[in-house]
C-alpha atoms as a PDB file:
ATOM      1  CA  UNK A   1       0.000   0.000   0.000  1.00  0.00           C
ATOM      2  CA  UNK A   2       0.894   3.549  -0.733  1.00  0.00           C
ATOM      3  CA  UNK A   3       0.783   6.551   1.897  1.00  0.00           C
ATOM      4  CA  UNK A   4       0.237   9.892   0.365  1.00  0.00           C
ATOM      5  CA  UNK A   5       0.685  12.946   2.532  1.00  0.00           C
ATOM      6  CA  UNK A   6      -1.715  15.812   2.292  1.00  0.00           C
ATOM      7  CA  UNK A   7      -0.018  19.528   1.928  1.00  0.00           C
ATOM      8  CA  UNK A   8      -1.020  22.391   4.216  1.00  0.00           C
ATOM      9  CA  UNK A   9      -2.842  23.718   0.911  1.00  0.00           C
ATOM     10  CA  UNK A  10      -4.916  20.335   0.761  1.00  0.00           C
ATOM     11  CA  UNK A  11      -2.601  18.961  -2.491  1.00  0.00           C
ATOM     12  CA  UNK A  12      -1.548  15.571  -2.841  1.00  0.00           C
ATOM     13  CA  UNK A  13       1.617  14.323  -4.742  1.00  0.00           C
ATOM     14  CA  UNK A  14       1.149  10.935  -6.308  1.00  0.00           C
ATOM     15  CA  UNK A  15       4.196   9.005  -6.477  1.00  0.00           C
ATOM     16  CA  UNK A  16       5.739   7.148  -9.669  1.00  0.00           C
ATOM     17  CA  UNK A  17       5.151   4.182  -9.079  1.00  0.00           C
ATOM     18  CA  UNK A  18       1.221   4.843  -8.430  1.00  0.00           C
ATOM     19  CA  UNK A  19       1.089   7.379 -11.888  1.00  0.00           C
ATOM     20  CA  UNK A  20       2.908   4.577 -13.418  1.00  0.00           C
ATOM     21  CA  UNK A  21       0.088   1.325 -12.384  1.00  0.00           C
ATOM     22  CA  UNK A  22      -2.409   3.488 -13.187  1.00  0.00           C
ATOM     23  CA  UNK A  23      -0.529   4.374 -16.960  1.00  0.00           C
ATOM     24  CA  UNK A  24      -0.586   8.039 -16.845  1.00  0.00           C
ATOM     25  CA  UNK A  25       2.221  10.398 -17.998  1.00  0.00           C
ATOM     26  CA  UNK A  26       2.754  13.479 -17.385  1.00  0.00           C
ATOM     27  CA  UNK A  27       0.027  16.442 -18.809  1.00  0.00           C
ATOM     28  CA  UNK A  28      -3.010  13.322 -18.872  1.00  0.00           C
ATOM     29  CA  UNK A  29      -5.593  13.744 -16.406  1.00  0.00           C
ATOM     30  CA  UNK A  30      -6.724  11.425 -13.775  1.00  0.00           C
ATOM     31  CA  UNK A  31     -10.314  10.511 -12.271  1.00  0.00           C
ATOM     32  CA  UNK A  32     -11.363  10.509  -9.011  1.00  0.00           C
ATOM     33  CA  UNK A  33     -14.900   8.666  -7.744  1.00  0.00           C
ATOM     34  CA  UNK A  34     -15.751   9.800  -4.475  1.00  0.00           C
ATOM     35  CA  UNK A  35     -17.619   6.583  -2.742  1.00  0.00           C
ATOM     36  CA  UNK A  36     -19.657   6.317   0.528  1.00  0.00           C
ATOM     37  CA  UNK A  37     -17.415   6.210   3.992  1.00  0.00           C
ATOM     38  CA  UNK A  38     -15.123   8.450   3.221  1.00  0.00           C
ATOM     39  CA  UNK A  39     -13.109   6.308   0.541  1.00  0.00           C
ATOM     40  CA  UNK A  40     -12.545   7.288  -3.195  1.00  0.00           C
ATOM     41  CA  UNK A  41     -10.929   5.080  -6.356  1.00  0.00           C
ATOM     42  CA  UNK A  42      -9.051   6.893  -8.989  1.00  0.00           C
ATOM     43  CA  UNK A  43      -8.085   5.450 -12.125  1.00  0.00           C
ATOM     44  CA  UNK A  44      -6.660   6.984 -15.721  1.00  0.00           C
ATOM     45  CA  UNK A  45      -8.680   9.386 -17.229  1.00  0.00           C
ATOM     46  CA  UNK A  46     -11.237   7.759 -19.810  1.00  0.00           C
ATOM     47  CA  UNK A  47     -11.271   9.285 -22.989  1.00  0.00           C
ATOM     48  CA  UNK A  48     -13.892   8.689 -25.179  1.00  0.00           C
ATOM     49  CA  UNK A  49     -13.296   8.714 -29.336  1.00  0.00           C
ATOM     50  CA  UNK A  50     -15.600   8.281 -31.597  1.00  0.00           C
ATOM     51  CA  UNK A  51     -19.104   9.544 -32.589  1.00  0.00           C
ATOM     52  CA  UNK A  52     -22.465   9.011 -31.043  1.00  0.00           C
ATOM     53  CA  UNK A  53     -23.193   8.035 -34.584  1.00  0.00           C
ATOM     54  CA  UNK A  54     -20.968   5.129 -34.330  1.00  0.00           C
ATOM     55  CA  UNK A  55     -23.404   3.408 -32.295  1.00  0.00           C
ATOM     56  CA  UNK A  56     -26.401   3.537 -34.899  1.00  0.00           C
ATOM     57  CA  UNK A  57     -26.731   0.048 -36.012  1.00  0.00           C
ATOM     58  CA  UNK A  58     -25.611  -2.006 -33.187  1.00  0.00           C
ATOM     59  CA  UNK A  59     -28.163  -4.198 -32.525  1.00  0.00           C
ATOM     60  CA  UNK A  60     -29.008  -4.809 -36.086  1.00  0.00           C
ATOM     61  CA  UNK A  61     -29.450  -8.386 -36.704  1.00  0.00           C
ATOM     62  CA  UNK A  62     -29.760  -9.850 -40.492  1.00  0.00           C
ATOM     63  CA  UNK A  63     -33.003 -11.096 -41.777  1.00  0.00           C
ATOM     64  CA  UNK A  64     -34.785  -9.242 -38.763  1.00  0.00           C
ATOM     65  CA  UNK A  65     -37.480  -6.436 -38.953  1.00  0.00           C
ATOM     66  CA  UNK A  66     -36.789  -3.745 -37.477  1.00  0.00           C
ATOM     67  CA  UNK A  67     -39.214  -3.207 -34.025  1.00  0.00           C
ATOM     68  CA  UNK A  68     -41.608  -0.342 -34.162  1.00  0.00           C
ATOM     69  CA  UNK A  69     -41.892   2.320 -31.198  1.00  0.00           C
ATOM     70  CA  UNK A  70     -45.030   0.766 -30.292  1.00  0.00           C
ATOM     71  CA  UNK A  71     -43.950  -2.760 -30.569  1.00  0.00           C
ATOM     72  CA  UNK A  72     -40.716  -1.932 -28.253  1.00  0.00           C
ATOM     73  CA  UNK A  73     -43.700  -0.221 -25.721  1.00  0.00           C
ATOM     74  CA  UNK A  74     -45.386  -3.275 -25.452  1.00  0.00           C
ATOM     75  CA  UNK A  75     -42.616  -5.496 -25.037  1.00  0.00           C
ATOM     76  CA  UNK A  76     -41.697  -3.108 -22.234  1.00  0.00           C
ATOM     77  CA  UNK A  77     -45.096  -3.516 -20.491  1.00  0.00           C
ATOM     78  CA  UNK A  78     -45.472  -7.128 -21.253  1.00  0.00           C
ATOM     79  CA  UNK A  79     -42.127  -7.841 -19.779  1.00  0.00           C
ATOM     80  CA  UNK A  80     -42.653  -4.997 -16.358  1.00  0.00           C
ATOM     81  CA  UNK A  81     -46.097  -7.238 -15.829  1.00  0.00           C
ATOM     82  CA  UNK A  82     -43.938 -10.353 -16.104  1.00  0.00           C
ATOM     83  CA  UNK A  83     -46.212 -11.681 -18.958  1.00  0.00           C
ATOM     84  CA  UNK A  84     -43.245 -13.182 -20.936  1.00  0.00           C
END
């Protein structure tokens, strides 16, 4: 385990080894999730590529119709009353 101290301005200095497990050089960005009990994770920043429009398509299967909007509702309903 590592042991950070905290500055009198509130800073912490993460060591090499820790910036270098996590794969972060210098001028990248890490993240911090703040969890219940006073404990937090941080890992490498994520950085997302890419287009939302990249996505359009992904569930396409061949030889299969496309679902309308009100098909998709009532499978939604059907499956929250647990009828299927």
């Amino acid at each position: 385990m590592t042991v950070l101290t905290v500055t009198s301005k509130g800073q912490v200095t993460l060591k090499r080894d820790v910036l270098r497990h996590l794969g972060v050089k210098p001028g990248e960005k890490i993240e911090v999730d703040l969890l219940p009990d006073g404990k937090a994770t941080i890992s490498a920043e994520t950085v997302r590529t890419g287009k939302i429009s990249d996505l359009f398509g992904m569930l396409k299967k061949e030889g299969q119709k496309p679902l309308t909007l009100e098909e998709i509702k009532e499978l939604i309903e059907d499956g929250w009353a647990n009828r299927r």
